[in-house]
PDB file of N, CA and C in Angstrom:
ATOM      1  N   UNK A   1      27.932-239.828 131.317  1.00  0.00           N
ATOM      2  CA  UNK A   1      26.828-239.508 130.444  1.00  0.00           C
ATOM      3  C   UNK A   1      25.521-239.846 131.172  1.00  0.00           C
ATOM      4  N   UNK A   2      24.219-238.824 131.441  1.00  0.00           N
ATOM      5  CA  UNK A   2      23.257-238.519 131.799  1.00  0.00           C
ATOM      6  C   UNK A   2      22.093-239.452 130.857  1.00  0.00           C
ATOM      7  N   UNK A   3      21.675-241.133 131.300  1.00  0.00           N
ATOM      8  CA  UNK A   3      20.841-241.490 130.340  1.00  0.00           C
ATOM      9  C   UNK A   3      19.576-241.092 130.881  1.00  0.00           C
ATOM     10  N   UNK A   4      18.236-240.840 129.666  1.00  0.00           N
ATOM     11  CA  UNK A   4      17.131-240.738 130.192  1.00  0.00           C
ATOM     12  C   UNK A   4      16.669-241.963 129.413  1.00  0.00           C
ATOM     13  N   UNK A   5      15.280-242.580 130.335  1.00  0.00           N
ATOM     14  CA  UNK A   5      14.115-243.590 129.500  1.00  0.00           C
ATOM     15  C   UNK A   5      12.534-242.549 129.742  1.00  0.00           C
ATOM     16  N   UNK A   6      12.476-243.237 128.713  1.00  0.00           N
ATOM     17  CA  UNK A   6      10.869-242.345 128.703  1.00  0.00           C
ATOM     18  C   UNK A   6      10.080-243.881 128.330  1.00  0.00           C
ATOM     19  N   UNK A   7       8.679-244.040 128.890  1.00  0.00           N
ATOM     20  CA  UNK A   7       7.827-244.645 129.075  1.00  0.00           C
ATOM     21  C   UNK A   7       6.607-244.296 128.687  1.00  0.00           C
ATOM     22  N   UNK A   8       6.363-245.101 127.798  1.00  0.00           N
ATOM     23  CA  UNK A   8       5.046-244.086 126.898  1.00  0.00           C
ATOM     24  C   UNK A   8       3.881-245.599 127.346  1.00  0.00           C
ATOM     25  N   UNK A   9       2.558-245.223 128.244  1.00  0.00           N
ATOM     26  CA  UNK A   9       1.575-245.697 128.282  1.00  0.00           C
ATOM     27  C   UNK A   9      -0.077-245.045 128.424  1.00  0.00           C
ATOM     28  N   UNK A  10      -0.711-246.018 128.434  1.00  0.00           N
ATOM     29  CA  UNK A  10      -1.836-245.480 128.144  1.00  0.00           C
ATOM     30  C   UNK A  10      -2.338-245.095 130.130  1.00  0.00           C
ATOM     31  N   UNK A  11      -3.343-243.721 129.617  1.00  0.00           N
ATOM     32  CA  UNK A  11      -3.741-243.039 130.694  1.00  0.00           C
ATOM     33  C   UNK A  11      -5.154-243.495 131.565  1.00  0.00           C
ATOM     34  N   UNK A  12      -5.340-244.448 131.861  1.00  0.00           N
ATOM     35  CA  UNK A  12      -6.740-245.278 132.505  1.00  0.00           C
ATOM     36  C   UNK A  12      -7.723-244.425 133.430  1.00  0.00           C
ATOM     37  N   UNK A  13      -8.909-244.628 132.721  1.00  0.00           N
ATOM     38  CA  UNK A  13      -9.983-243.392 133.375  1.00  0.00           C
ATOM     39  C   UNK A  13      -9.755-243.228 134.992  1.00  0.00           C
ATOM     40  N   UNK A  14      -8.739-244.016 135.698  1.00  0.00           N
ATOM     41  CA  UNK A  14      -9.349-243.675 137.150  1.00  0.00           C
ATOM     42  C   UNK A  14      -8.232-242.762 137.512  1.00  0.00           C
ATOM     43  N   UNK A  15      -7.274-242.673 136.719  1.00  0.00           N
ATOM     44  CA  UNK A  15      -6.287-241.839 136.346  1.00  0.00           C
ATOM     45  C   UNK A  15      -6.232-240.701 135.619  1.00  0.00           C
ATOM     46  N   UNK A  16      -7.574-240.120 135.375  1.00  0.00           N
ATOM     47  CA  UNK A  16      -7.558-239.068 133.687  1.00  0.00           C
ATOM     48  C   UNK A  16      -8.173-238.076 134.867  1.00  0.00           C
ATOM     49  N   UNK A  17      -8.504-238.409 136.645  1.00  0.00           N
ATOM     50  CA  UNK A  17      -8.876-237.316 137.064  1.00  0.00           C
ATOM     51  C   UNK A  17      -7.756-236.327 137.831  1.00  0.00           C
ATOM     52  N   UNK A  18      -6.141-236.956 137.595  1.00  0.00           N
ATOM     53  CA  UNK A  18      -5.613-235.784 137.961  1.00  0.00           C
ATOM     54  C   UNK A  18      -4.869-234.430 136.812  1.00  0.00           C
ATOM     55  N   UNK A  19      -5.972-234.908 135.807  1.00  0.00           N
ATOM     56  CA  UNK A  19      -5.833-233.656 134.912  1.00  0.00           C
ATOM     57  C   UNK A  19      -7.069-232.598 135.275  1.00  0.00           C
ATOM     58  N   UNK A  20      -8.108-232.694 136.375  1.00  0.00           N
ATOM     59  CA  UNK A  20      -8.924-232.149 136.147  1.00  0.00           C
ATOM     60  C   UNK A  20      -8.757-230.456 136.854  1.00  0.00           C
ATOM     61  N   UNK A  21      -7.926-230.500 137.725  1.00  0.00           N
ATOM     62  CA  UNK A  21      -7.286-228.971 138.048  1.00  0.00           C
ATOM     63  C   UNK A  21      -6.860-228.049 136.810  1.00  0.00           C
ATOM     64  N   UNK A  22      -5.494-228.707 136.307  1.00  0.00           N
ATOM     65  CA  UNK A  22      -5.082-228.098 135.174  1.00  0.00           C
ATOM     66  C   UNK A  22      -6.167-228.006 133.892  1.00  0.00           C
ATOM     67  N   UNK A  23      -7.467-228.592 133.731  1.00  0.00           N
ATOM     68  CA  UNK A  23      -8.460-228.697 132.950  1.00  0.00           C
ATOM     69  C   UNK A  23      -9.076-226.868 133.044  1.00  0.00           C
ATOM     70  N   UNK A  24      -9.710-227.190 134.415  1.00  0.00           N
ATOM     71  CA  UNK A  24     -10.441-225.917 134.994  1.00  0.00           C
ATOM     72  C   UNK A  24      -9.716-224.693 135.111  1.00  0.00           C
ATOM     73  N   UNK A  25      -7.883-224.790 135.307  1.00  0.00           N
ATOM     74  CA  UNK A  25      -7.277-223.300 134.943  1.00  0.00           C
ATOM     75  C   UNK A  25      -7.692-223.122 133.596  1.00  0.00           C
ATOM     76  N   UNK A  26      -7.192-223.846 133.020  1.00  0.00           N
ATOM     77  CA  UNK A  26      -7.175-223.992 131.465  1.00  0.00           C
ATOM     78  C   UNK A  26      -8.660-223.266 131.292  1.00  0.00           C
ATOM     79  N   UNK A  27      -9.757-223.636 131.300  1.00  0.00           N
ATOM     80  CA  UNK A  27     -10.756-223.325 131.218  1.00  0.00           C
ATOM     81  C   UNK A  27     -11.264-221.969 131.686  1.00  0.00           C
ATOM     82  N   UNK A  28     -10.815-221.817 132.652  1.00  0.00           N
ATOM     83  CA  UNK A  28     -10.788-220.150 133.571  1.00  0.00           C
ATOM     84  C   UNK A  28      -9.891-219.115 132.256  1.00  0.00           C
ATOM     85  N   UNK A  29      -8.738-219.930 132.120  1.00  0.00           N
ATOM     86  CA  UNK A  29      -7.789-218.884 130.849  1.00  0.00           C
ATOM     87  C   UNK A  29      -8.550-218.286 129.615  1.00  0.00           C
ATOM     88  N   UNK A  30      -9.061-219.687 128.956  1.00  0.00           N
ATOM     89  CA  UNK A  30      -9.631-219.811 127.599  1.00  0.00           C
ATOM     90  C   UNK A  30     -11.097-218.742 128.504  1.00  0.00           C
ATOM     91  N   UNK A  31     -11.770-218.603 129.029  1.00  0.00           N
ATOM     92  CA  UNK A  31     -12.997-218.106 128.993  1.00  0.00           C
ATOM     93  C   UNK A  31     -12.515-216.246 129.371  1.00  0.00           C
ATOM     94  N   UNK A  32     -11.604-216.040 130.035  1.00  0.00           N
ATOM     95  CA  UNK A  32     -10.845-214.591 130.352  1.00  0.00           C
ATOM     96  C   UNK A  32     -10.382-214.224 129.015  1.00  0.00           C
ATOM     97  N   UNK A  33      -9.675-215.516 128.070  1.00  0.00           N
ATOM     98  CA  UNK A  33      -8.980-214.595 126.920  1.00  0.00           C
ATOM     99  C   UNK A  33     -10.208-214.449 125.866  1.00  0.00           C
ATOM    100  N   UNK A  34     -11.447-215.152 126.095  1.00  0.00           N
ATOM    101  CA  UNK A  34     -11.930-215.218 124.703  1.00  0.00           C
ATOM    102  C   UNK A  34     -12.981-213.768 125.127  1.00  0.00           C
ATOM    103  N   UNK A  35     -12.768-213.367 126.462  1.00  0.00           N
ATOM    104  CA  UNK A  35     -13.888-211.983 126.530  1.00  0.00           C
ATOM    105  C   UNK A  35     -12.460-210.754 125.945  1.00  0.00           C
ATOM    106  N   UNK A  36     -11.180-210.977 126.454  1.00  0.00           N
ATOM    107  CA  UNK A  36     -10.124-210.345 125.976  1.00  0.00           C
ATOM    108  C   UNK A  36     -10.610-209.864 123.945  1.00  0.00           C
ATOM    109  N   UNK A  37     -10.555-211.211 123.594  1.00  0.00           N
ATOM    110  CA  UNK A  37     -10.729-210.829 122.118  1.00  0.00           C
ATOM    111  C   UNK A  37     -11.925-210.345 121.849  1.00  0.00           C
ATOM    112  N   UNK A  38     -13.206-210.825 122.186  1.00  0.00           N
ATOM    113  CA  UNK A  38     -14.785-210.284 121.962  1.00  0.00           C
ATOM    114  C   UNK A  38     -14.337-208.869 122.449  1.00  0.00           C
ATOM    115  N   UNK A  39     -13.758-208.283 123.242  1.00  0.00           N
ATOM    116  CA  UNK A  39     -13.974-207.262 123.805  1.00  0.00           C
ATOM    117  C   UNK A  39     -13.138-205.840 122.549  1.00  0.00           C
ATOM    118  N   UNK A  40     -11.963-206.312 122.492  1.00  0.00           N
ATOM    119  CA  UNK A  40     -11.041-206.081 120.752  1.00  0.00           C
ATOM    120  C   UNK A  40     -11.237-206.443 119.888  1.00  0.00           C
ATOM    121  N   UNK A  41     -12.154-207.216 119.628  1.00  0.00           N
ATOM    122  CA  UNK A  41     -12.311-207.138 118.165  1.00  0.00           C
ATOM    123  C   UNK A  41     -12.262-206.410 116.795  1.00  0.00           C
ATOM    124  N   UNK A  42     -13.046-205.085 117.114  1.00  0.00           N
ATOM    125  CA  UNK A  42     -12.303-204.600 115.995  1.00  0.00           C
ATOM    126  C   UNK A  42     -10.960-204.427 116.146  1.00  0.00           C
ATOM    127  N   UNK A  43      -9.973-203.851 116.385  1.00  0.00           N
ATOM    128  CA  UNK A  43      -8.285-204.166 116.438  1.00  0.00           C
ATOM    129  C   UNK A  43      -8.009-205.474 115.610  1.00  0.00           C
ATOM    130  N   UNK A  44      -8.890-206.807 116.460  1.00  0.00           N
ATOM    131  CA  UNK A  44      -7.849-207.933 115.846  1.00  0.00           C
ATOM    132  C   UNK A  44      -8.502-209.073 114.812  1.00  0.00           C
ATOM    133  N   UNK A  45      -9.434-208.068 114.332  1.00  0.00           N
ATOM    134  CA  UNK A  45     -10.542-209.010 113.242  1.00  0.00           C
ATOM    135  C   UNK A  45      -9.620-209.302 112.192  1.00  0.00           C
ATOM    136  N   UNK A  46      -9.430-208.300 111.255  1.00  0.00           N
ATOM    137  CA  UNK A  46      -8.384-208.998 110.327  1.00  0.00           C
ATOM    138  C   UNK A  46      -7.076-209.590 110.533  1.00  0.00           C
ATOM    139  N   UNK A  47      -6.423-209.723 111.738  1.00  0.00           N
ATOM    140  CA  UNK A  47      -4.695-210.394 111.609  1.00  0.00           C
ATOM    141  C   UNK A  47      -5.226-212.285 111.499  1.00  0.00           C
ATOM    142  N   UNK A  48      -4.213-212.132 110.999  1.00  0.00           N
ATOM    143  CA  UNK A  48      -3.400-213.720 110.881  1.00  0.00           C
ATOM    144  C   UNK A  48      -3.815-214.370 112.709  1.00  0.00           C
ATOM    145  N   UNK A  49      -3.550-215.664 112.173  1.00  0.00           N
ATOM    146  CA  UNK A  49      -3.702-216.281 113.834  1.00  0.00           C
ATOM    147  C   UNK A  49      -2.212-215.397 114.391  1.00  0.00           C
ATOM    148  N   UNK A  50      -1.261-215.938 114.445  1.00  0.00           N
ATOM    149  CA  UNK A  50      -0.093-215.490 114.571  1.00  0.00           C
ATOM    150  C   UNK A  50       0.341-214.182 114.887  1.00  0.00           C
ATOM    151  N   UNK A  51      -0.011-213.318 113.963  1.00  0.00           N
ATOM    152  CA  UNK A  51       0.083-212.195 114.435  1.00  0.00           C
ATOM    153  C   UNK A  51      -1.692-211.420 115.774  1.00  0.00           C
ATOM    154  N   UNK A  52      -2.304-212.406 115.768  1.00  0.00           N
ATOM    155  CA  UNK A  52      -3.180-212.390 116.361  1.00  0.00           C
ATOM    156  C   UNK A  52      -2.686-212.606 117.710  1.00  0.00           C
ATOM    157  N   UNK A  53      -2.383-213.818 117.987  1.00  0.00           N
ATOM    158  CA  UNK A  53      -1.361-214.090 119.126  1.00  0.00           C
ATOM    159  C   UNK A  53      -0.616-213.551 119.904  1.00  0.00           C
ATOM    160  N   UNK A  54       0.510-212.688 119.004  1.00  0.00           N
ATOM    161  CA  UNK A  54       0.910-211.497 119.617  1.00  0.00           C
ATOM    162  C   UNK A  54       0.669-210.681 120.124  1.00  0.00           C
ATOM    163  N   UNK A  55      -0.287-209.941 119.202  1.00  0.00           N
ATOM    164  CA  UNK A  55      -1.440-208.601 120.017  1.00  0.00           C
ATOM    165  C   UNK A  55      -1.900-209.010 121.030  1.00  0.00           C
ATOM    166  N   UNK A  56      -2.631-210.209 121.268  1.00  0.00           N
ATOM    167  CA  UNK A  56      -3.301-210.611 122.585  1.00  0.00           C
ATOM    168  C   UNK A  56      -2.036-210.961 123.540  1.00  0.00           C
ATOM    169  N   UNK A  57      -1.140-211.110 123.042  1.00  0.00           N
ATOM    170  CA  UNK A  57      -0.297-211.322 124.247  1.00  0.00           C
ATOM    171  C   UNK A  57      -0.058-209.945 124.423  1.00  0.00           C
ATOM    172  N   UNK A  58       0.264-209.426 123.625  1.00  0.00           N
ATOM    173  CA  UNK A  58       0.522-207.422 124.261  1.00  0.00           C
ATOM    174  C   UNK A  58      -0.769-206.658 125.001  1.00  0.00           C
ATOM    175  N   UNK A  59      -1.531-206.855 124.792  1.00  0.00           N
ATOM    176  CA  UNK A  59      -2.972-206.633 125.333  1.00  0.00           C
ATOM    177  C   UNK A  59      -2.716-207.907 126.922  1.00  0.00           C
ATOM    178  N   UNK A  60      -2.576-208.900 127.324  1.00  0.00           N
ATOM    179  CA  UNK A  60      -2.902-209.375 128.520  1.00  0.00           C
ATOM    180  C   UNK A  60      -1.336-209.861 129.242  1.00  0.00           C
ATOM    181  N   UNK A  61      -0.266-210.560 128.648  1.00  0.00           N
ATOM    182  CA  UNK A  61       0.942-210.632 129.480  1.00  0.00           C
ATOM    183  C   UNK A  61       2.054-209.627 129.491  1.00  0.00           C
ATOM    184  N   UNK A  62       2.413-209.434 130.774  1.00  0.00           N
ATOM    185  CA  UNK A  62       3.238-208.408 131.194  1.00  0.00           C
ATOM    186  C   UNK A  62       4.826-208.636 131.132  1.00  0.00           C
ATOM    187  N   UNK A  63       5.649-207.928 130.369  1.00  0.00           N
ATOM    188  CA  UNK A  63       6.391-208.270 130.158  1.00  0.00           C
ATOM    189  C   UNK A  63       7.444-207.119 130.773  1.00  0.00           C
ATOM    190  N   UNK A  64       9.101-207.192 130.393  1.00  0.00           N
ATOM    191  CA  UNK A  64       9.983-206.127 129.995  1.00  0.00           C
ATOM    192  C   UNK A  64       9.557-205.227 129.366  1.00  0.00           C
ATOM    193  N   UNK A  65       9.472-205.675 128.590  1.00  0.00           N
ATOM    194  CA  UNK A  65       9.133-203.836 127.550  1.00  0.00           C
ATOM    195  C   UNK A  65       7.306-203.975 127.647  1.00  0.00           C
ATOM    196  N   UNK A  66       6.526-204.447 128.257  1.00  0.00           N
ATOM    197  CA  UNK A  66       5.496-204.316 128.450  1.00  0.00           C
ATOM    198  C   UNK A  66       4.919-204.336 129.970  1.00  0.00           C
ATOM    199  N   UNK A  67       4.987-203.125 130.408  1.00  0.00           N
ATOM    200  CA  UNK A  67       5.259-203.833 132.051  1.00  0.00           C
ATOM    201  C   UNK A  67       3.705-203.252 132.728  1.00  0.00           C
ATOM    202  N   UNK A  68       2.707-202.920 131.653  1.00  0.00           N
ATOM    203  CA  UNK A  68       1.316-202.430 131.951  1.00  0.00           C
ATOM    204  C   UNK A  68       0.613-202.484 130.679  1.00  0.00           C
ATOM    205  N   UNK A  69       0.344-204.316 130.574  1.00  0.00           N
ATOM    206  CA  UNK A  69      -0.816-204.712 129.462  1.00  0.00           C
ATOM    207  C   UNK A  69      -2.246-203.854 129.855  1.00  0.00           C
ATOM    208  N   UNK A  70      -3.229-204.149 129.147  1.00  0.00           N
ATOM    209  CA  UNK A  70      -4.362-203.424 129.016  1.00  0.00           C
ATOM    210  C   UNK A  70      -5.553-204.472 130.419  1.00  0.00           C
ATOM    211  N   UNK A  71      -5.237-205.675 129.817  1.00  0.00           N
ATOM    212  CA  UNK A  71      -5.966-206.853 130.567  1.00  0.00           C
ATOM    213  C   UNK A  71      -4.754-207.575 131.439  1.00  0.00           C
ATOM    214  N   UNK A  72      -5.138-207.491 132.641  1.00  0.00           N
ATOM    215  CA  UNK A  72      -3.934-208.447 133.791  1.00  0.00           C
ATOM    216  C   UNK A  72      -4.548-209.836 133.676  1.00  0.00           C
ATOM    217  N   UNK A  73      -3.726-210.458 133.095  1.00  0.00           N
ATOM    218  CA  UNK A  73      -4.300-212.204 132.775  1.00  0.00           C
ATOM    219  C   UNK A  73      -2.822-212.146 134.055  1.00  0.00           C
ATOM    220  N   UNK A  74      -1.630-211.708 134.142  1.00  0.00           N
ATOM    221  CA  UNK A  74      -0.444-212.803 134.761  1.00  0.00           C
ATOM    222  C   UNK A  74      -1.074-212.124 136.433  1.00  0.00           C
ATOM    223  N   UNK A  75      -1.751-211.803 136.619  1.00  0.00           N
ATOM    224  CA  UNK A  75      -2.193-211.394 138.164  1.00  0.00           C
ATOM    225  C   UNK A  75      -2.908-212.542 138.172  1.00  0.00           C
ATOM    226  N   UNK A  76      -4.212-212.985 137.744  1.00  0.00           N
ATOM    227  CA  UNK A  76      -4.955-214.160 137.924  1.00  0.00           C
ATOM    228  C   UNK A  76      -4.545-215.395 137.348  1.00  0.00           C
ATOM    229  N   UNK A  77      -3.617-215.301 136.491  1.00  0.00           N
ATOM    230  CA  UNK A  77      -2.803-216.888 136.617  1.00  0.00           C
ATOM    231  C   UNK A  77      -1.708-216.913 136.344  1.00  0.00           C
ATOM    232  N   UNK A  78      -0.938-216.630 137.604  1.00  0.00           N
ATOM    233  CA  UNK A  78       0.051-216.420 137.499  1.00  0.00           C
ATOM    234  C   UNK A  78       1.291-217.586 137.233  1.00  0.00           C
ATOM    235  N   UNK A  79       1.781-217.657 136.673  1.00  0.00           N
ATOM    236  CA  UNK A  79       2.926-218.566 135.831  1.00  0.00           C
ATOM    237  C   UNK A  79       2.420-219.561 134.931  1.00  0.00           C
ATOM    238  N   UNK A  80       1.638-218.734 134.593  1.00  0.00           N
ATOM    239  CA  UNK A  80       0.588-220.226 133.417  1.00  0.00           C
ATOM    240  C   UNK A  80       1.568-220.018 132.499  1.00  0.00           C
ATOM    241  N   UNK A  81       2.030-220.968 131.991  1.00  0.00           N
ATOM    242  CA  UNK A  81       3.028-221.628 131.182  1.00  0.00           C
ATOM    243  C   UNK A  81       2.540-220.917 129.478  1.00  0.00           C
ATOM    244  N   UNK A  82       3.600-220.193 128.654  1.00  0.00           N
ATOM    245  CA  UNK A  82       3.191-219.683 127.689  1.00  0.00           C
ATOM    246  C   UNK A  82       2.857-220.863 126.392  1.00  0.00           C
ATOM    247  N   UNK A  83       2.946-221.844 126.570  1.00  0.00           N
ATOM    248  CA  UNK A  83       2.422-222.293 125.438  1.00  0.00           C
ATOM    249  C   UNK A  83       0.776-222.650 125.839  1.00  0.00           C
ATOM    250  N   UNK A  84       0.043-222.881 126.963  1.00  0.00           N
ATOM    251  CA  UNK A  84      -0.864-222.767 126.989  1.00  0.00           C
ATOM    252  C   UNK A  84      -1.458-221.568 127.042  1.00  0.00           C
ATOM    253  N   UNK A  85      -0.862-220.831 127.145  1.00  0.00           N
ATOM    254  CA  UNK A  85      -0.952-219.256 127.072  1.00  0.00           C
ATOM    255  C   UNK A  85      -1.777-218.922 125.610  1.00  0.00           C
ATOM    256  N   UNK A  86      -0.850-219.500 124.639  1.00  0.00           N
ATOM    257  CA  UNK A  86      -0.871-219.268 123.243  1.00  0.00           C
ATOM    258  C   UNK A  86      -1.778-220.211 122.856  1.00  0.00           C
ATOM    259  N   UNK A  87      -2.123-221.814 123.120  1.00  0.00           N
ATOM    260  CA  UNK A  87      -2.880-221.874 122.455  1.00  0.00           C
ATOM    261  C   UNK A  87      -4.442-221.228 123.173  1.00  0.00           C
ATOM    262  N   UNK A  88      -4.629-221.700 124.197  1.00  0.00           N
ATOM    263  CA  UNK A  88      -5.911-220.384 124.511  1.00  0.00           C
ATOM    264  C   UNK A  88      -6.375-219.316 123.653  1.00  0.00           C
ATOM    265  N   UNK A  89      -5.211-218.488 123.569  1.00  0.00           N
ATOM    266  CA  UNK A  89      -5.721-217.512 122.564  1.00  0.00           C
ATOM    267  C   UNK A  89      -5.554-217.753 121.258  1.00  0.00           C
ATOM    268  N   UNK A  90      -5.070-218.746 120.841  1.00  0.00           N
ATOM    269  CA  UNK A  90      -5.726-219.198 119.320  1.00  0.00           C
ATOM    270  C   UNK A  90      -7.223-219.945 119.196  1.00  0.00           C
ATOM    271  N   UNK A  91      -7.211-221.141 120.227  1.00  0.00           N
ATOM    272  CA  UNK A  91      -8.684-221.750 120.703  1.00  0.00           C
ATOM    273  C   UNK A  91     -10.147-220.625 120.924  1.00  0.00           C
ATOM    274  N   UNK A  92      -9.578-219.409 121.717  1.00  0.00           N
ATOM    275  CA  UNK A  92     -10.084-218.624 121.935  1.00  0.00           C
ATOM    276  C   UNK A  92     -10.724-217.484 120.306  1.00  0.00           C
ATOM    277  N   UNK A  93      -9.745-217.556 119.816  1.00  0.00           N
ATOM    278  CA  UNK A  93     -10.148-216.631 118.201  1.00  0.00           C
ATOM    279  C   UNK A  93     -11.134-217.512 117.636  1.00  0.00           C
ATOM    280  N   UNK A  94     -10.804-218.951 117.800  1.00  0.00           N
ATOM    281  CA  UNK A  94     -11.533-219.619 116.964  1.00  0.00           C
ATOM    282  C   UNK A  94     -12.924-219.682 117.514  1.00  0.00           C
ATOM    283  N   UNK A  95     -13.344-219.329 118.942  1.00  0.00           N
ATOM    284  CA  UNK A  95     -14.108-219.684 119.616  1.00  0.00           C
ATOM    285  C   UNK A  95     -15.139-217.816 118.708  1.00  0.00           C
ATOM    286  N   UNK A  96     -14.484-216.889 119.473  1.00  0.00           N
ATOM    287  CA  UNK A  96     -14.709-215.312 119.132  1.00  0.00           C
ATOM    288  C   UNK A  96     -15.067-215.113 117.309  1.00  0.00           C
ATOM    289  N   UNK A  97     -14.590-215.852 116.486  1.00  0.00           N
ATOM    290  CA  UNK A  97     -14.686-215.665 115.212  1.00  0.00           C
ATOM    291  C   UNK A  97     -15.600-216.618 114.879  1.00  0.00           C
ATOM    292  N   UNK A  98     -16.125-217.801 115.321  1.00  0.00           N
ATOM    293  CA  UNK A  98     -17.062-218.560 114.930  1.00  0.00           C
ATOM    294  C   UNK A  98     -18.313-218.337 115.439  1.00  0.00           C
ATOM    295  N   UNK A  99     -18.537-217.777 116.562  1.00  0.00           N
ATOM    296  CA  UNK A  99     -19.643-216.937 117.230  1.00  0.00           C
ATOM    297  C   UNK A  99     -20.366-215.668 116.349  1.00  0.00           C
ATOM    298  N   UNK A 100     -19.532-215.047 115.760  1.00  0.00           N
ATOM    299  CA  UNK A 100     -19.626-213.720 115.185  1.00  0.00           C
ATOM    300  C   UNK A 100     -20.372-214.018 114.309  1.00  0.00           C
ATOM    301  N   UNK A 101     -19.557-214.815 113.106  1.00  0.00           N
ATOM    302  CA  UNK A 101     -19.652-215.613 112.232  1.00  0.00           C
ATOM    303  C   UNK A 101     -21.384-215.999 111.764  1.00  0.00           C
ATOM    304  N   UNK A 102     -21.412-217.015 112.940  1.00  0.00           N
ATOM    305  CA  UNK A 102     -22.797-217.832 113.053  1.00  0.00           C
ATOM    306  C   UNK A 102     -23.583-216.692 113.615  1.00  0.00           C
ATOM    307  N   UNK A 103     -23.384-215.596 114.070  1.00  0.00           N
ATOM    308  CA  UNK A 103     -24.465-214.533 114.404  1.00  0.00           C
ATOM    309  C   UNK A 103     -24.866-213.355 113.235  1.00  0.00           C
ATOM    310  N   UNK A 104     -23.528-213.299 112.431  1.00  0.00           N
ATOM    311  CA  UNK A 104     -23.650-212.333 111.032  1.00  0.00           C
ATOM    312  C   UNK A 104     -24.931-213.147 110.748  1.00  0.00           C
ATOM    313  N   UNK A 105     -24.392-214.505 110.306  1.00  0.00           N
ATOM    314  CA  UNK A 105     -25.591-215.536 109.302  1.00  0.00           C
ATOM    315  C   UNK A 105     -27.240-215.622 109.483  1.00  0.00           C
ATOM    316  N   UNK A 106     -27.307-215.557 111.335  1.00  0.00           N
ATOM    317  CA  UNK A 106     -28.517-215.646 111.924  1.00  0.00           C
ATOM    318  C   UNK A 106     -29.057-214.176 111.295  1.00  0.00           C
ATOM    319  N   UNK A 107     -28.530-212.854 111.250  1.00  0.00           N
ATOM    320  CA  UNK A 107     -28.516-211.815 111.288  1.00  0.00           C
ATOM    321  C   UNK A 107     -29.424-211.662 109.859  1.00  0.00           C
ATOM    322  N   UNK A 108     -28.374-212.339 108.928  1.00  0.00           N
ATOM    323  CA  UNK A 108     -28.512-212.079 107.344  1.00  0.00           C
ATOM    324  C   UNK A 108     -30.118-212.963 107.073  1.00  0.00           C
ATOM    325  N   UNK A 109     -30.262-214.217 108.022  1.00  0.00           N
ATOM    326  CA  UNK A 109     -31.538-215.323 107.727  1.00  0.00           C
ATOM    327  C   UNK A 109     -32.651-214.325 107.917  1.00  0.00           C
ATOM    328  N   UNK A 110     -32.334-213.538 109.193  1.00  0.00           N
ATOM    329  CA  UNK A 110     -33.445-212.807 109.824  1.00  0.00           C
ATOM    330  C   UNK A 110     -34.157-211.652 108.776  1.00  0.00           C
ATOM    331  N   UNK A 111     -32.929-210.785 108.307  1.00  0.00           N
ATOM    332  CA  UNK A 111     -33.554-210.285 107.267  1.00  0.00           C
ATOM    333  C   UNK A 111     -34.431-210.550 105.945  1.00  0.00           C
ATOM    334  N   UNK A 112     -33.289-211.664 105.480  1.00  0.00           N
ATOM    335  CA  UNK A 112     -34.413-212.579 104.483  1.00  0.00           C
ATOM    336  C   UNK A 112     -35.397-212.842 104.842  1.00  0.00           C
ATOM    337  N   UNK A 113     -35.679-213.479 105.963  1.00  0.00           N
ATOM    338  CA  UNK A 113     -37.026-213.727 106.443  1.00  0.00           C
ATOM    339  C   UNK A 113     -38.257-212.990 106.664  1.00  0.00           C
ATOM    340  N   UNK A 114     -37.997-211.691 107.348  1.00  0.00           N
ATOM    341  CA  UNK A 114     -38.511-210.379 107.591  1.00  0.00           C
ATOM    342  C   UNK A 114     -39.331-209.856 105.995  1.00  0.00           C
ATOM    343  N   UNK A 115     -37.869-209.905 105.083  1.00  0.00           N
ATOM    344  CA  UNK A 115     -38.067-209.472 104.176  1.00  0.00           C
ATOM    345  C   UNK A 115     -39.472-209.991 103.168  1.00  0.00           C
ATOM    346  N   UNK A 116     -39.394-211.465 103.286  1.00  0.00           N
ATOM    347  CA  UNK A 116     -39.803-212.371 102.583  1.00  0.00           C
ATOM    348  C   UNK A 116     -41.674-212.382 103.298  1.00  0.00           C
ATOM    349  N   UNK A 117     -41.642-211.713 104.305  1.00  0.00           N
ATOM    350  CA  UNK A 117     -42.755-211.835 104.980  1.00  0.00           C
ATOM    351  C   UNK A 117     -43.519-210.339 104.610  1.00  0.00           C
ATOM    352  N   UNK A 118     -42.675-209.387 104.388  1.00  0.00           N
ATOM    353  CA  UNK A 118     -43.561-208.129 104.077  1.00  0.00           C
ATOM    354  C   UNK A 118     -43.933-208.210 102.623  1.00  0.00           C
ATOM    355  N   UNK A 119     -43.019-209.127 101.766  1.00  0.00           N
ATOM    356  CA  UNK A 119     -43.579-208.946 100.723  1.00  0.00           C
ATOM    357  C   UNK A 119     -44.977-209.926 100.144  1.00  0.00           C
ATOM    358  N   UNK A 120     -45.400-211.161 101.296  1.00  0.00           N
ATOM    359  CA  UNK A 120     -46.447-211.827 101.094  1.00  0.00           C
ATOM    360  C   UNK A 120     -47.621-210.837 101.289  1.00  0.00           C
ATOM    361  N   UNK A 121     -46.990-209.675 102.370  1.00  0.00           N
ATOM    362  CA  UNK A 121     -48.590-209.002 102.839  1.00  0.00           C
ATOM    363  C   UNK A 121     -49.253-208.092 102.271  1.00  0.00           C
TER     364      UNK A 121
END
């Protein structure tokens, strides 16, 4: 019988810099997928996260039955591990939908404002 121990300690700042590679892919991913979604948006404004997920994975990873996505994400990072895959493009919706969001609002202030100014004159 095959025992394992696992060792759970804390990560000490002079140590937190060999995450900083995998930080900056990470970061390269999340900034490629979140122009992926700005760029589709209409397509993937109304889905679910989840089914959101999917589409963007059919739109950028290449698969078997998908063997010519729209966006080549697995050419520029290639074997990035699919769960960072996935959350990216959930991080990423949230990033694409809160932008929009806060720009509708700026959008809607502007008019009020506009509005509120022709009618003083």
């Amino acid at each position: 019988m095959k025992q394992t121990k696992t060792i759970k300690g804390k990560i000490i700042s002079s140590g937190a810099k060999i995450f900083d590679p995998t930080l900056t892919i990470y970061r390269e991913a999340l900034s490629f997928i979140v122009d992926v979604i700005n760029n589709e948006w209409s397509n993937l404004e109304g889905l679910s996260t989840k089914e959101l997920v999917n589409s963007v994975e059919k739109l950028t990873h290449h698969t078997k039955t998908n063997p010519s996505p729209k966006y080549d994400f697995d050419s520029i990072f290639y074997k990035f591990p699919c769960y960072l895959r996935r959350s990216a493009i959930s991080k990423g919706y949230g990033i694409v939908k809160s932008y929009r969001s806060n720009y509708q609002n700026w959008l809607d202030e502007k008019v009020k404002a506009l509005g509120a100014t022709e009618l003083r004159s």
